[in-house]
N, C-alpha and C. Protein backbone atom coordinates (compact mmCIF):
# COMPACT_ATOMS: atom_id res chain seq x y z
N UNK A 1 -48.14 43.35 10.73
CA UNK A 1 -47.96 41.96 11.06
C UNK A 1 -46.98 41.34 10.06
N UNK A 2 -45.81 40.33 10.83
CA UNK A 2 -45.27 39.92 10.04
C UNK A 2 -45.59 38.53 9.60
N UNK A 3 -45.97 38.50 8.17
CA UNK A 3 -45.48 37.10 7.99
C UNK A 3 -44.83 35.94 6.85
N UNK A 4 -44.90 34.77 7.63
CA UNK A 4 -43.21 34.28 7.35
C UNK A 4 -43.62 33.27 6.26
N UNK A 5 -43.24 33.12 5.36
CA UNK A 5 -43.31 31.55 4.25
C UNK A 5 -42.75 30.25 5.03
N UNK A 6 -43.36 29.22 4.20
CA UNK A 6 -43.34 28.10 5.01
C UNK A 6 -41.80 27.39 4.80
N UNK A 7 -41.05 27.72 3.57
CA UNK A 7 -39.84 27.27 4.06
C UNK A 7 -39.22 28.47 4.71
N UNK A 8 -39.49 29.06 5.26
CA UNK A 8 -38.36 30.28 6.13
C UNK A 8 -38.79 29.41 7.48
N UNK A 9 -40.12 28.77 7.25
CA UNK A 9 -40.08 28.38 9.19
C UNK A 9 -39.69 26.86 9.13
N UNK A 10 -40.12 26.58 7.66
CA UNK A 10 -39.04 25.16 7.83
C UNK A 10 -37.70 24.90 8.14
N UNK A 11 -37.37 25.73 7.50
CA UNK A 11 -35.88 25.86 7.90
C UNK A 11 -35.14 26.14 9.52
N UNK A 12 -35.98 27.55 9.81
CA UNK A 12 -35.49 27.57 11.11
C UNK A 12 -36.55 26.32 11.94
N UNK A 13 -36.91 25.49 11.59
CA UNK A 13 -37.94 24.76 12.72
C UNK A 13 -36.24 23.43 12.76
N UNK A 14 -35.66 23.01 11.54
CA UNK A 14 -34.76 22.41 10.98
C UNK A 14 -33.41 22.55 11.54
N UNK A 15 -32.95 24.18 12.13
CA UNK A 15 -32.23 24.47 12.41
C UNK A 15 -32.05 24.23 13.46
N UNK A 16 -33.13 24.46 14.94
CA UNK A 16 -33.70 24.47 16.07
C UNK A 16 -33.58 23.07 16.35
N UNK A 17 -33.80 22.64 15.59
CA UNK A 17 -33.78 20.83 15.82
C UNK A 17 -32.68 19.98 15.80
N UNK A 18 -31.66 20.85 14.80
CA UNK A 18 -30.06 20.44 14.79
C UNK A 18 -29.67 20.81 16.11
N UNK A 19 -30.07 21.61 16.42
CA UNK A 19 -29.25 22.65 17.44
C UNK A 19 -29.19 21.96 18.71
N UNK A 20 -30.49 21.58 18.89
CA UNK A 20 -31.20 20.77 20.28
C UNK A 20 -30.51 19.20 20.32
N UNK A 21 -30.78 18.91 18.88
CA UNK A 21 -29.85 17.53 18.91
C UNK A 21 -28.21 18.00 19.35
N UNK A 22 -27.58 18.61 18.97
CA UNK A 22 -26.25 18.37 18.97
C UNK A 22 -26.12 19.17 20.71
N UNK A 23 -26.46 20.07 21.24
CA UNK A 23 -26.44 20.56 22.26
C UNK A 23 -26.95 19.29 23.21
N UNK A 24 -27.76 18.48 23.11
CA UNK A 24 -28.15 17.20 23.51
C UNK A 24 -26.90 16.12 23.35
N UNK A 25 -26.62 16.00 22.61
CA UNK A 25 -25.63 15.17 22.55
C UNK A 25 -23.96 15.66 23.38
N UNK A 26 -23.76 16.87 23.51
CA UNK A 26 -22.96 17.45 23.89
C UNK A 26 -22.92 17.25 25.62
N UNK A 27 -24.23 17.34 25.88
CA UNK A 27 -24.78 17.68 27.63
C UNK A 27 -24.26 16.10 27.83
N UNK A 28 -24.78 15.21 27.39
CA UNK A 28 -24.49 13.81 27.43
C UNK A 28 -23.26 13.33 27.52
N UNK A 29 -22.33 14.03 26.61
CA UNK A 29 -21.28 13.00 26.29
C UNK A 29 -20.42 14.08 27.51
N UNK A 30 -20.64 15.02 27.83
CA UNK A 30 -20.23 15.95 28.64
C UNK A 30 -20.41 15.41 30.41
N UNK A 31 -21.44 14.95 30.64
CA UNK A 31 -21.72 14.37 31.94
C UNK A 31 -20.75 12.87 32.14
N UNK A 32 -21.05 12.00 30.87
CA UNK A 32 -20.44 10.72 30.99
C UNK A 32 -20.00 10.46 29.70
N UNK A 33 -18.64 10.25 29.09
CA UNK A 33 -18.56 10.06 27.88
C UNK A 33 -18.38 8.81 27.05
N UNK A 34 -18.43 7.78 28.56
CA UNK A 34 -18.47 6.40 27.87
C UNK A 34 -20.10 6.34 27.28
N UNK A 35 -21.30 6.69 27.50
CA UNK A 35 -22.16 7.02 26.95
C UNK A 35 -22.21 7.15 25.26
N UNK A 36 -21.11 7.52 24.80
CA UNK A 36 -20.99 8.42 23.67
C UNK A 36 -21.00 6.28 22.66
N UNK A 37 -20.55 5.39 23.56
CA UNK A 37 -20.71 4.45 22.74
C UNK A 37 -22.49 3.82 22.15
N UNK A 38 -22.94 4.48 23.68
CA UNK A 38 -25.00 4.02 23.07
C UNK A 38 -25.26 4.94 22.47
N UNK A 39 -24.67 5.97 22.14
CA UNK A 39 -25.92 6.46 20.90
C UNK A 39 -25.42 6.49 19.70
N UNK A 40 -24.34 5.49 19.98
CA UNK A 40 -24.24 4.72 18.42
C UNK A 40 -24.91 3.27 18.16
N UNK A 41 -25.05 2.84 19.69
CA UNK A 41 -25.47 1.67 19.66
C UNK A 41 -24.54 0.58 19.58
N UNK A 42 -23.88 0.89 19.96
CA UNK A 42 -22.09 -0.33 20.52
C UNK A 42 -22.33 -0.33 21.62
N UNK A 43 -21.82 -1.39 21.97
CA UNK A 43 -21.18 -1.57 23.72
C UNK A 43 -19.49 -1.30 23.37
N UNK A 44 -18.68 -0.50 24.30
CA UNK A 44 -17.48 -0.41 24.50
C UNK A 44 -16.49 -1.59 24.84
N UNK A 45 -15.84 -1.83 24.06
CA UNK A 45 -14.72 -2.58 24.60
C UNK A 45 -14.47 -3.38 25.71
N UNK A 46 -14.41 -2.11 26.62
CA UNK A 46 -14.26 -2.96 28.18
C UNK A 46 -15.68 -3.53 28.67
N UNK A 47 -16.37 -3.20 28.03
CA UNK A 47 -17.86 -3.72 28.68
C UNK A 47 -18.42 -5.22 27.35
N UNK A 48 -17.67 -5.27 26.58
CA UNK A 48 -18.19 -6.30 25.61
C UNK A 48 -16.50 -7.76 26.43
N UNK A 49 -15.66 -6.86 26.63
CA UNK A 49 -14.71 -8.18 27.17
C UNK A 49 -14.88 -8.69 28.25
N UNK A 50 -15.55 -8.18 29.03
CA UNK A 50 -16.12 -9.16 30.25
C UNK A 50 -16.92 -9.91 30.54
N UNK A 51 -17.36 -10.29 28.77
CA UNK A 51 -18.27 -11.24 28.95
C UNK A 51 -17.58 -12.48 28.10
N UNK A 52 -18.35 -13.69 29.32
CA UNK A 52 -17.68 -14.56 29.43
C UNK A 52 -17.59 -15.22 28.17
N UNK A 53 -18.53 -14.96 26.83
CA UNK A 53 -18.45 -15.53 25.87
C UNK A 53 -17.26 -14.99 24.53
N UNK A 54 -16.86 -14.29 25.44
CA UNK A 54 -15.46 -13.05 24.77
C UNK A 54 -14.44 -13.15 25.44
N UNK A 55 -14.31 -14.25 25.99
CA UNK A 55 -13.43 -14.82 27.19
C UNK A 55 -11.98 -15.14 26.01
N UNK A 56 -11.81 -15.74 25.40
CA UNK A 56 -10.94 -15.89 23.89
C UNK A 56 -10.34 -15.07 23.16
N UNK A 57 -11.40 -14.02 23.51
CA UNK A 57 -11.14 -12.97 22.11
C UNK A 57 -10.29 -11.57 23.53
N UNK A 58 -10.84 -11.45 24.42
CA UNK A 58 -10.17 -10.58 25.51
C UNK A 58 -8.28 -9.96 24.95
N UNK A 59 -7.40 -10.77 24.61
CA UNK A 59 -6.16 -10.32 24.62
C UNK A 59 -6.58 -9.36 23.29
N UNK A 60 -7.44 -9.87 22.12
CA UNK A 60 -7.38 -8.76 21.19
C UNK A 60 -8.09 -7.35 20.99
N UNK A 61 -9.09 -7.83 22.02
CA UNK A 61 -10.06 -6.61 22.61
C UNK A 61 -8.57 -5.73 23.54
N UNK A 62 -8.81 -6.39 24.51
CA UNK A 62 -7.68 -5.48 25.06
C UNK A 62 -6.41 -4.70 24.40
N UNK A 63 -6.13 -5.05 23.25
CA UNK A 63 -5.08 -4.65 22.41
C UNK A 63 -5.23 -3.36 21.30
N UNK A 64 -6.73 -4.14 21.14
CA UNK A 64 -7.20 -3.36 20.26
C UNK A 64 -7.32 -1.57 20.71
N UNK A 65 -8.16 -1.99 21.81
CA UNK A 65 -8.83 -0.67 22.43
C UNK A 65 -7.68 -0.04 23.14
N UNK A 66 -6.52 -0.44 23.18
CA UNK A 66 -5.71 0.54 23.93
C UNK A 66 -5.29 1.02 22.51
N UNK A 67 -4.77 0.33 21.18
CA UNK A 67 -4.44 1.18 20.14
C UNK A 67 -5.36 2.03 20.17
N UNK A 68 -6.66 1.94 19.95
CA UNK A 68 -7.72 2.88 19.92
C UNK A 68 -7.80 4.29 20.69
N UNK A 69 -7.66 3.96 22.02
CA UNK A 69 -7.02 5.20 23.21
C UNK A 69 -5.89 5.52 22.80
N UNK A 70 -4.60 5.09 22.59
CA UNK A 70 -3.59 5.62 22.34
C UNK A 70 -3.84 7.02 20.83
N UNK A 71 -4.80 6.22 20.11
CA UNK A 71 -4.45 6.79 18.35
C UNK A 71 -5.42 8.19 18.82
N UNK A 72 -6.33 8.05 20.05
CA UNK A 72 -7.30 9.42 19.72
C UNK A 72 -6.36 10.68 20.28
N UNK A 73 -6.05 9.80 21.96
CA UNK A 73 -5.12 11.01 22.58
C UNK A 73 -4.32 11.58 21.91
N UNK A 74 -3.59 10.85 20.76
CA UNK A 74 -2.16 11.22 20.17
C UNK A 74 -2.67 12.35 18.94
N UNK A 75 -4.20 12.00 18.58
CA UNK A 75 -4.55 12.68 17.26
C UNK A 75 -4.87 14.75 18.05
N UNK A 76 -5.13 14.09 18.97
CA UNK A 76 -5.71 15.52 19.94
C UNK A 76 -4.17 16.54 20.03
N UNK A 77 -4.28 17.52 18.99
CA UNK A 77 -3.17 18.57 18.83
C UNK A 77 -3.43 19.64 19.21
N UNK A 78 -2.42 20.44 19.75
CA UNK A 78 -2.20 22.13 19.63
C UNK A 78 -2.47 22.64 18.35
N UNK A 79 -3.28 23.27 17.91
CA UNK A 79 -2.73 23.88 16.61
C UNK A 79 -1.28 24.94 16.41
N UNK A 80 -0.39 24.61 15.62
CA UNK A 80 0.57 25.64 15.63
C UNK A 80 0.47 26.76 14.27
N UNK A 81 -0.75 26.82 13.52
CA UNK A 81 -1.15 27.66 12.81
C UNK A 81 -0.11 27.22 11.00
N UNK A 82 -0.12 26.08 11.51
CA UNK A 82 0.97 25.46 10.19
C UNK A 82 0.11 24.20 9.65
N UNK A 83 -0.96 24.63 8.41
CA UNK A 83 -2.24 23.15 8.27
C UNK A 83 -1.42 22.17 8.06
N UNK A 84 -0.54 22.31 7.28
CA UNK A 84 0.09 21.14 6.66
C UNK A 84 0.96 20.04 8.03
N UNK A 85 1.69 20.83 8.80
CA UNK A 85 2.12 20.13 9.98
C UNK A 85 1.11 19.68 10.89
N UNK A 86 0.43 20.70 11.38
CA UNK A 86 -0.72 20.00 12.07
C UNK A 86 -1.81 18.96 11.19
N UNK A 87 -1.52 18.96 10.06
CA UNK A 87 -2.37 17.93 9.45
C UNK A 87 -1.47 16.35 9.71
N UNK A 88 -0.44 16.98 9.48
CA UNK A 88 0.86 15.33 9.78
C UNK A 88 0.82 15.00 11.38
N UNK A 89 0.12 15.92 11.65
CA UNK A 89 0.63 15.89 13.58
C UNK A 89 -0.98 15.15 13.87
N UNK A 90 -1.50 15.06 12.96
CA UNK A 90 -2.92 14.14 13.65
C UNK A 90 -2.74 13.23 12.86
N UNK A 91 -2.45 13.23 11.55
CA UNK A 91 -2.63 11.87 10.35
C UNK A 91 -1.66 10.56 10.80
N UNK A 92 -0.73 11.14 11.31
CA UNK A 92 0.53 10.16 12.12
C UNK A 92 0.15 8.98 13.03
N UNK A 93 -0.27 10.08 13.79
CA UNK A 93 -1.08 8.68 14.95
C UNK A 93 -2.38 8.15 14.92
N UNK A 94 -3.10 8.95 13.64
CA UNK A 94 -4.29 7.79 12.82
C UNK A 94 -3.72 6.81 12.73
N UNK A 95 -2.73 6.46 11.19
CA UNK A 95 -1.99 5.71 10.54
C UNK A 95 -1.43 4.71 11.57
N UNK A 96 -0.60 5.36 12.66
CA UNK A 96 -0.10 4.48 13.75
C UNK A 96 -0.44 3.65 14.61
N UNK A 97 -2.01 3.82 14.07
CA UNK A 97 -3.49 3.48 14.88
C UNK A 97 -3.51 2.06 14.56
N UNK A 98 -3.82 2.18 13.28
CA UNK A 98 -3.85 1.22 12.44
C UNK A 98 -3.04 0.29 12.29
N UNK A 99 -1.34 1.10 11.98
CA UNK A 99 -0.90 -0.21 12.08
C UNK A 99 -0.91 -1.19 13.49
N UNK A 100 -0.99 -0.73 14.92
CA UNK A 100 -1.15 -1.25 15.72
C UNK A 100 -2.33 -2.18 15.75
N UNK A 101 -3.69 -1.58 15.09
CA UNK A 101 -4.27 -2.58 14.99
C UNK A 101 -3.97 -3.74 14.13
N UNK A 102 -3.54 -3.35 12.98
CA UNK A 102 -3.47 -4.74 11.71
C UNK A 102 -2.57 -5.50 12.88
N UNK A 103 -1.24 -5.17 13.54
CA UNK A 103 -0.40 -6.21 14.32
C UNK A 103 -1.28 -6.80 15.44
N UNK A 104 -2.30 -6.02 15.79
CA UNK A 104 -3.39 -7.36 16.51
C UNK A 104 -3.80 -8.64 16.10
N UNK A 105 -4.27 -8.11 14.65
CA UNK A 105 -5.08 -8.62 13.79
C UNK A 105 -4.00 -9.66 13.51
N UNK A 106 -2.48 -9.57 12.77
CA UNK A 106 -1.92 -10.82 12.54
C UNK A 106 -1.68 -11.58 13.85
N UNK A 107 -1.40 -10.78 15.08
CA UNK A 107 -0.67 -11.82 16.52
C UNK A 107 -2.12 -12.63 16.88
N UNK A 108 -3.46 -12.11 16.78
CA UNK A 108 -4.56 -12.92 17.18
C UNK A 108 -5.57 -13.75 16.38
N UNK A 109 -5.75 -13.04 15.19
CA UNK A 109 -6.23 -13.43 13.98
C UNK A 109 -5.81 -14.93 13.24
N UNK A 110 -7.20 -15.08 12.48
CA UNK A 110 -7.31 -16.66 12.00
C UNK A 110 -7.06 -16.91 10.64
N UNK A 111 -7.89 -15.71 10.36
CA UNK A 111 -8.29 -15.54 8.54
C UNK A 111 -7.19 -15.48 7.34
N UNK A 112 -6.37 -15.98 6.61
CA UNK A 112 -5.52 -15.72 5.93
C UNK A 112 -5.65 -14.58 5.31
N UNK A 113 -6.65 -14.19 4.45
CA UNK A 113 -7.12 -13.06 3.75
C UNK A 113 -7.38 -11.74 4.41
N UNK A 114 -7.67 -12.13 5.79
CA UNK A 114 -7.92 -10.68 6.82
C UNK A 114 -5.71 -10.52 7.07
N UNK A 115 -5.38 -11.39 7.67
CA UNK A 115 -3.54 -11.64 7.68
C UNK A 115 -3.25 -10.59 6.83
N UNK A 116 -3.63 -11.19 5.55
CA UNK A 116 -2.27 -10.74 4.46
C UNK A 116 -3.10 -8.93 4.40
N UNK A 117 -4.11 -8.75 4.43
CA UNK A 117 -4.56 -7.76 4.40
C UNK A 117 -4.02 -6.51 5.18
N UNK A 118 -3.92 -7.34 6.92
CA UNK A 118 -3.01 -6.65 8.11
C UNK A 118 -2.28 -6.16 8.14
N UNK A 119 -1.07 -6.89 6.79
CA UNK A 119 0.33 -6.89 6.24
C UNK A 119 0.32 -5.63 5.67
N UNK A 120 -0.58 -6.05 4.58
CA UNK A 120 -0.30 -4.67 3.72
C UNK A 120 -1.25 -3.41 4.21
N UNK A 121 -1.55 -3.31 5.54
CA UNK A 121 -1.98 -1.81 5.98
C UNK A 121 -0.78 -1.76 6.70
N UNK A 122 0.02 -2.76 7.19
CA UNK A 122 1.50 -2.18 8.39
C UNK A 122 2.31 -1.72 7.29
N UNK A 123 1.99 -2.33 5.62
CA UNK A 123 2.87 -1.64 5.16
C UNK A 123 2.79 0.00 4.40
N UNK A 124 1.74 -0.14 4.00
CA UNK A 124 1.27 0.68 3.44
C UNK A 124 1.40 1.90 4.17
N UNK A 125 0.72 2.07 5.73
CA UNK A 125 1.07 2.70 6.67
C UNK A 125 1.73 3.39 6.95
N UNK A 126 2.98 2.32 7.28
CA UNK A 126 4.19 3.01 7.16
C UNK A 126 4.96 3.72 6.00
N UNK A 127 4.92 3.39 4.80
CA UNK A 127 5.04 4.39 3.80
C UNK A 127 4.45 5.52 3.67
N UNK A 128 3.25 6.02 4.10
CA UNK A 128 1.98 7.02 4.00
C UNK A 128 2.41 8.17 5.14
N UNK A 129 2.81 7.39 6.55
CA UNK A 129 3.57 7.94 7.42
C UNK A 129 4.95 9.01 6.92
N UNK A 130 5.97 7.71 6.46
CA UNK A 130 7.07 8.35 5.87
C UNK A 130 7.07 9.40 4.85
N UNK A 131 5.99 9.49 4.26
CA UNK A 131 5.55 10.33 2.80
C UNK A 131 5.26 11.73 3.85
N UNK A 132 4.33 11.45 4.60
CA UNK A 132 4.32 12.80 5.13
C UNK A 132 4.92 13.63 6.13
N UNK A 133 5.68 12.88 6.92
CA UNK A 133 6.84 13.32 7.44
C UNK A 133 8.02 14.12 6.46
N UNK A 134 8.15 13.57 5.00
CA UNK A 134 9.19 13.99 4.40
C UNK A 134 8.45 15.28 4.15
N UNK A 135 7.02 15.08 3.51
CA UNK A 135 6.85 16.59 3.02
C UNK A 135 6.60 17.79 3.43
N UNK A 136 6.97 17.22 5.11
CA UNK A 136 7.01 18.33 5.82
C UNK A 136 8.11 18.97 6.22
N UNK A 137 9.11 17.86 6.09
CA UNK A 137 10.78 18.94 5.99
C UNK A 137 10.70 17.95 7.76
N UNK A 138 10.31 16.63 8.13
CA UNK A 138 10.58 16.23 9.05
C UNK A 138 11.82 14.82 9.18
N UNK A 139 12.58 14.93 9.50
CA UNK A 139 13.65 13.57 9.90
C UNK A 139 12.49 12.21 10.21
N UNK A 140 13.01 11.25 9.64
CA UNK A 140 12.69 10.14 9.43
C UNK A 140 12.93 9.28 10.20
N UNK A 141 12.80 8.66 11.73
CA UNK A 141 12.70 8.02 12.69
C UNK A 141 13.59 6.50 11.64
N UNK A 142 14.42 5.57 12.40
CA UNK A 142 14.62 4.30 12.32
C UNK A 142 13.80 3.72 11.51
N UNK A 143 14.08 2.91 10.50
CA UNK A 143 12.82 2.15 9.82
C UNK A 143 13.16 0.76 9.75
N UNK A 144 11.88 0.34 10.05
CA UNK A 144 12.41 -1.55 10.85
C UNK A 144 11.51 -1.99 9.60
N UNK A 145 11.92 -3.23 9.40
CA UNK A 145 11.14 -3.41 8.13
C UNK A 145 9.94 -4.22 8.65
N UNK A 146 8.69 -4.42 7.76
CA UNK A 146 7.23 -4.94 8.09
C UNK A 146 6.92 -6.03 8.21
N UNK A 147 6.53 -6.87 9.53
CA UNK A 147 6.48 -8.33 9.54
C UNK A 147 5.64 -9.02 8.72
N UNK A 148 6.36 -9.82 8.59
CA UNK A 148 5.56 -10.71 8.01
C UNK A 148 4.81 -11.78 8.64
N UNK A 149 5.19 -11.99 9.91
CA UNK A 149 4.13 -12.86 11.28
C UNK A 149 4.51 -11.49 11.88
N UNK A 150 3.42 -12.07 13.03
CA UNK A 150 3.73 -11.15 14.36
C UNK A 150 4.60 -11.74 15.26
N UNK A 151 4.76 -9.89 15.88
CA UNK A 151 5.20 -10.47 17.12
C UNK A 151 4.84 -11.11 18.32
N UNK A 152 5.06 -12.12 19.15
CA UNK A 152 4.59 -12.79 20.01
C UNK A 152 4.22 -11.51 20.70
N UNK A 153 2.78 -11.96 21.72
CA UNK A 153 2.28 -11.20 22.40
C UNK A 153 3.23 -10.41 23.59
N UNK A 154 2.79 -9.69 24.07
CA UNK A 154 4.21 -9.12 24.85
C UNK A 154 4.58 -9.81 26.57
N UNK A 155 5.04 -10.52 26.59
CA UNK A 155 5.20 -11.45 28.00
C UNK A 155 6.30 -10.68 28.94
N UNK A 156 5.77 -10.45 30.18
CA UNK A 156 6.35 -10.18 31.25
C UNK A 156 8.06 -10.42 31.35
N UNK A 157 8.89 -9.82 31.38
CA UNK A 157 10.42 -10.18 31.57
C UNK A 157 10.90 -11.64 30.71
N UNK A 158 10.66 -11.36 29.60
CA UNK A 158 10.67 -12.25 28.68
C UNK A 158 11.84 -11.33 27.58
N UNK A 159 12.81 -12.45 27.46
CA UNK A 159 13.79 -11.81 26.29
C UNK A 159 13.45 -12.30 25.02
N UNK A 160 13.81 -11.37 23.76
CA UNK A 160 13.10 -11.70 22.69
C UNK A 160 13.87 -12.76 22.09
N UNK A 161 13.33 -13.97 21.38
CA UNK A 161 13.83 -15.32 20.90
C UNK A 161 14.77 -14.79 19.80
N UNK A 162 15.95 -15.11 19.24
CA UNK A 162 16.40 -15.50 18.13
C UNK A 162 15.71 -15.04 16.93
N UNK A 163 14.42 -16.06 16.74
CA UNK A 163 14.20 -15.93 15.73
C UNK A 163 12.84 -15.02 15.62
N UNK A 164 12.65 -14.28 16.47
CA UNK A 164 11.67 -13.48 16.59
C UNK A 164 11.70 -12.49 15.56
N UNK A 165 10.52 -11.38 15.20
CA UNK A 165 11.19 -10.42 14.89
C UNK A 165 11.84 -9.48 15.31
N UNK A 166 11.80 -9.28 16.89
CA UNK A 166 12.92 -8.38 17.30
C UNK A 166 14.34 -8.51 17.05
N UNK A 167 14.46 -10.25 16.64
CA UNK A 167 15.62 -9.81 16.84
C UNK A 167 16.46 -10.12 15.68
N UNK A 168 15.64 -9.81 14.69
CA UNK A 168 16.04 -9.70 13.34
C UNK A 168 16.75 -8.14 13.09
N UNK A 169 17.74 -7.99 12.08
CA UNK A 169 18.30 -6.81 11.34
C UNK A 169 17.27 -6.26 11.07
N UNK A 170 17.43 -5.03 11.47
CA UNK A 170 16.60 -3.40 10.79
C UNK A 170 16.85 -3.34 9.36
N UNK A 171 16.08 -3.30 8.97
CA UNK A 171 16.31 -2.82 7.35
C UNK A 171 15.51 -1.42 7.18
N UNK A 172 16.21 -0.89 6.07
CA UNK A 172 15.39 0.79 6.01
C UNK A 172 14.67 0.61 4.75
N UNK A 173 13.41 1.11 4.90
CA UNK A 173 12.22 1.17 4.14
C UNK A 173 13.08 2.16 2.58
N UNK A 174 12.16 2.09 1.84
CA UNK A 174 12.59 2.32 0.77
C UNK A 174 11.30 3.17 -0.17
N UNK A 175 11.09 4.27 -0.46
CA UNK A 175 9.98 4.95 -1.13
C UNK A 175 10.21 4.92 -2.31
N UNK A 176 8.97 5.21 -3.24
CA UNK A 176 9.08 4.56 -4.50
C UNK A 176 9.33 5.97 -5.23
């Protein structure tokens, strides 16, 4: 007869229980994956903007959550067996995530201190971006320099004003 000590069955009782949870969670998010927001206990985006008391806040919800969709799809890579590139090939469109959000945050946002904060993740961002693009032996895309307001929300067949930032001079970023 075999027998077992009580942490050998603790453990596997421990293990069994991870297993069931995450295979549980898998079956779930596998059937329906908007799901995957209740068992964190959020409501999703599109289901928190249709209510009428979020009626205000809707253009930044909506803005938000498409950066959000955009930054996951874009993070979702091939591996090409190169960590360091494939590490830049997901960290990119994190970063890019972000700054799309902070430019929510200044075009909709109230808070001065949340603002200037916005600022310095579009800027920061974009330097962190450029840092790892270089150290990968990658060319350096156009560099527009970091607003300081936003840009007006994006309007239908609308040309950009004068004094917008579009239609300000490009300036090229500068690493320290």
């Amino acid at each position: 007869m075999i027998v077992l000590s009580r942490s050998f069955v603790r453990k596997r009782v421990i293990s069994l229980a991870t297993t069931a949870s995450v295979a549980a969670t898998s079956f779930v998010l596998a059937q329906n994956p908007t799901r995957a927001y209740h068992l964190r206990g959020a409501m999703p985006v599109q289901y928190v903007a249709d209510r009428p008391d979020y009626a205000d806040e809707q253009p930044f919800l909506s803005e938000n959550d498409a950066a959000m969709s955009k930054m996951m799809a874009d993070m979702t890579i091939k591996p090409t067996g190169d960590v360091d590139r494939d590490f830049v090939a997901m960290m990119v469109p994190h970063h890019q995530g972000a700054i799309d959000m902070a430019k929510a945050v200044l075009r909709y946002g109230h808070n001065e201190q949340l603002r200037r904060l916005a600022q310095e993740i579009v800027v920061t961002q974009q330097q962190e971006i450029a840092a790892m693009r270089l150290a990968v032996g990658e060319e350096l895309p156009p560099s527009v320099a970091a607003p300081t307001q936003p840009a007006p929300a994006p309007q239908p067949d609308a040309m950009p004003a004068m004094h917008s930032p579009d239609a300000m001079p490009r300036h090229t970023m500068h690493m320290r």
